[in-house]
C-alpha atoms as a PDB file:
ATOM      1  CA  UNK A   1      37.750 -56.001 -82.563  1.00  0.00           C
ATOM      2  CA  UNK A   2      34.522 -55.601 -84.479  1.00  0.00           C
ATOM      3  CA  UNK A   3      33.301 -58.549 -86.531  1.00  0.00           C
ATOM      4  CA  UNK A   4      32.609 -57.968 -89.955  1.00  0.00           C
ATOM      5  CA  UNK A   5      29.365 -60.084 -91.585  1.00  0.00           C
ATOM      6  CA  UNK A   6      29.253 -61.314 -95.076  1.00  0.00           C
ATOM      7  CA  UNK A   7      26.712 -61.801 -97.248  1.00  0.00           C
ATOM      8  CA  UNK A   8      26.565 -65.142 -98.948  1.00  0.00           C
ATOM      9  CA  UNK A   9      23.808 -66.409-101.015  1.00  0.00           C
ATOM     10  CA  UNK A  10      22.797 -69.851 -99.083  1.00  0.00           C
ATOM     11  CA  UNK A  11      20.190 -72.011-100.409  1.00  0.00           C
ATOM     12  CA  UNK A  12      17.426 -73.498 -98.524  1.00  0.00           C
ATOM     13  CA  UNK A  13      19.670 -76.500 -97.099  1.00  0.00           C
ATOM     14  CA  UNK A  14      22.977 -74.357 -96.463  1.00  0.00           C
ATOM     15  CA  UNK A  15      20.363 -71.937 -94.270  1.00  0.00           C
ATOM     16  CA  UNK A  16      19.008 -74.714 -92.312  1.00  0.00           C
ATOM     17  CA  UNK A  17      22.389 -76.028 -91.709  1.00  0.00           C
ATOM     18  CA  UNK A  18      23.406 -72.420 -90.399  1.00  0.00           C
ATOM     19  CA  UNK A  19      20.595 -71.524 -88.350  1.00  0.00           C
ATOM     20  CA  UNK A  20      21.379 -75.359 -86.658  1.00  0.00           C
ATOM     21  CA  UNK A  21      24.934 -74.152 -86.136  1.00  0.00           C
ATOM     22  CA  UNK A  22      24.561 -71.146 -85.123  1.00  0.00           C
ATOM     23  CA  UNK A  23      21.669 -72.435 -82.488  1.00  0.00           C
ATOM     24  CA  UNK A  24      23.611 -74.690 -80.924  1.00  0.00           C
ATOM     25  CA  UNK A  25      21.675 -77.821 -82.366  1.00  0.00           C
ATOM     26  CA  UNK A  26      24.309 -79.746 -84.775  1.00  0.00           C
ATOM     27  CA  UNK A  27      25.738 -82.152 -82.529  1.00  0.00           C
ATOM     28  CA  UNK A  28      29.414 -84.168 -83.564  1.00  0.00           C
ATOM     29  CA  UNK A  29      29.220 -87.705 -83.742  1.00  0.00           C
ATOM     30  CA  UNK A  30      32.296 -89.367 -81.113  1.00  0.00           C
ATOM     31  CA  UNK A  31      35.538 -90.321 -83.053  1.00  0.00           C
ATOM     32  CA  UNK A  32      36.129 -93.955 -82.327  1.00  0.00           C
ATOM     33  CA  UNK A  33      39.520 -94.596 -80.775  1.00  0.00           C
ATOM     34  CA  UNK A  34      41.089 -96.154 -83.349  1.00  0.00           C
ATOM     35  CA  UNK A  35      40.815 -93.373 -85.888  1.00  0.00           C
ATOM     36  CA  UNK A  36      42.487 -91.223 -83.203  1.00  0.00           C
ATOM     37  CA  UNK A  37      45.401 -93.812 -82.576  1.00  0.00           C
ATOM     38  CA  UNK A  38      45.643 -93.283 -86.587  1.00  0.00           C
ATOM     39  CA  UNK A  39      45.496 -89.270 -86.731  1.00  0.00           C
ATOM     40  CA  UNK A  40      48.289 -89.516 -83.703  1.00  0.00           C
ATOM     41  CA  UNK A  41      50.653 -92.317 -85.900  1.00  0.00           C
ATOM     42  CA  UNK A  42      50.412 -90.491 -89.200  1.00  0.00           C
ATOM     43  CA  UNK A  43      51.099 -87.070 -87.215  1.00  0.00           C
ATOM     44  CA  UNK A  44      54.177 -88.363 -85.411  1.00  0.00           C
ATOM     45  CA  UNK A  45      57.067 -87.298 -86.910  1.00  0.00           C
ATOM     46  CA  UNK A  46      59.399 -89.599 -84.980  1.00  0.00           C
ATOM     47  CA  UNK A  47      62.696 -89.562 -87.959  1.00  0.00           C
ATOM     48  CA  UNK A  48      65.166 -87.117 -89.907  1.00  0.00           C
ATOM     49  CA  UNK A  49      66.648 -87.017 -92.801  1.00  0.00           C
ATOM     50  CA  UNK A  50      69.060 -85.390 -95.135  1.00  0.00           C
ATOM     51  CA  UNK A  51      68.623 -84.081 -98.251  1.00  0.00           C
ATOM     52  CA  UNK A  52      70.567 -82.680-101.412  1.00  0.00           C
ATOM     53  CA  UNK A  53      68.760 -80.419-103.852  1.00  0.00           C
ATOM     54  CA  UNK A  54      69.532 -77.472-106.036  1.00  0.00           C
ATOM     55  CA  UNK A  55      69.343 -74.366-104.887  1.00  0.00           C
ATOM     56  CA  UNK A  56      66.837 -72.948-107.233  1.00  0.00           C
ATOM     57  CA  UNK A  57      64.119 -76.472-106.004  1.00  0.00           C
ATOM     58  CA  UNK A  58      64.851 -74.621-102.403  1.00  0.00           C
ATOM     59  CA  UNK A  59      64.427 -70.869-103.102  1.00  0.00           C
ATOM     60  CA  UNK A  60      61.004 -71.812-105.488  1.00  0.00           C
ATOM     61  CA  UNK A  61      59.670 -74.322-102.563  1.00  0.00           C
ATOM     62  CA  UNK A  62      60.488 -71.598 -99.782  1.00  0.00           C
ATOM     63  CA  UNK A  63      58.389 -68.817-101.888  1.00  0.00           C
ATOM     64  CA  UNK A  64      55.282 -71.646-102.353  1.00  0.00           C
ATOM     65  CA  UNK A  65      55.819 -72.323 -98.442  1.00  0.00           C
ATOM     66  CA  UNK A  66      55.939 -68.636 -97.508  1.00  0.00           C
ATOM     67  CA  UNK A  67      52.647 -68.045 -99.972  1.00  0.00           C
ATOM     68  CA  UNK A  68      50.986 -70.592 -97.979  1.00  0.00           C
ATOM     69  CA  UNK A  69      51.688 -68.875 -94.659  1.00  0.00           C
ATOM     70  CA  UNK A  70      53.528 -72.401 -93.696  1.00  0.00           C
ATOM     71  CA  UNK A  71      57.773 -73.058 -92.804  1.00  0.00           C
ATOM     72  CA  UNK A  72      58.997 -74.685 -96.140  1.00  0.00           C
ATOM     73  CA  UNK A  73      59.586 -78.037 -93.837  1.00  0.00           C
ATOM     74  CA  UNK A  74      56.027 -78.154 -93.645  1.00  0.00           C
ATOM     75  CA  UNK A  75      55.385 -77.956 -96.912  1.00  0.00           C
ATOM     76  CA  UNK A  76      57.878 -80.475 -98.153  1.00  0.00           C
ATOM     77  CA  UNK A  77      56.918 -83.243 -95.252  1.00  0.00           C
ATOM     78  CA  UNK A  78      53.398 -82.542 -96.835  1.00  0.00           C
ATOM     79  CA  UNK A  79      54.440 -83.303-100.404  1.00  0.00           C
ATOM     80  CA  UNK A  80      56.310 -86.465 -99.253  1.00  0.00           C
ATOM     81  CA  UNK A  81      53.147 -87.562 -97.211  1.00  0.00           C
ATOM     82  CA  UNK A  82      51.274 -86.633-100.067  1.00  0.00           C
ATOM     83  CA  UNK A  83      53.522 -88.666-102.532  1.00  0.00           C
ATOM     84  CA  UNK A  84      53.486 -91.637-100.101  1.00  0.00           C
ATOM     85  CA  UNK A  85      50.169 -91.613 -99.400  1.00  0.00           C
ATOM     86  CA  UNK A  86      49.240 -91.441-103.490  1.00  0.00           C
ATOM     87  CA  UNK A  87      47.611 -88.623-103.389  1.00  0.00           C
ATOM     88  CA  UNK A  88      50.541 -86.950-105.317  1.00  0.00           C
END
């Protein structure tokens, strides 16, 4: 499979910060272990539940789900995180 290139414009900064990727020399600082713990907790999906809505909230969610390339689970765990989280 060929790879295609694309032209972007870069300025002077975004180039430097290329050429340091693509050389090898940008390094990524350790993750301490408590952030990790974190990612893991707020990951776990550890309870189910049941839920009525119409059938018109479903269908419209499942099309938004399927645009996004993601199961329409995904997308509504997401929106509750979201929500929760008070981002939403």
């Amino acid at each position: 499979m060929a790879k295609s290139k694309i032209n972007y414009q870069l300025d002077e900064e975004e180039k430097e910060i290329l050429e340091a990727y693509e050389s090898g020399r940008l390094a990524t600082a350790p993750v301490p272990e408590a952030m990790v713990l974190a990612a893991k907790e707020t990951m776990r999906k550890n309870k189910n539940i049941n839920i009525r809505i119409s059938e018109n909230d479903l269908e419209a969610i499942k099309l938004l789900a399927a645009k996004e390339g993601m199961p329409y689970q995904t997308l509504i765990g997401s929106l509750i995180h979201k929500y929760a989280s008070g981002y939403l």
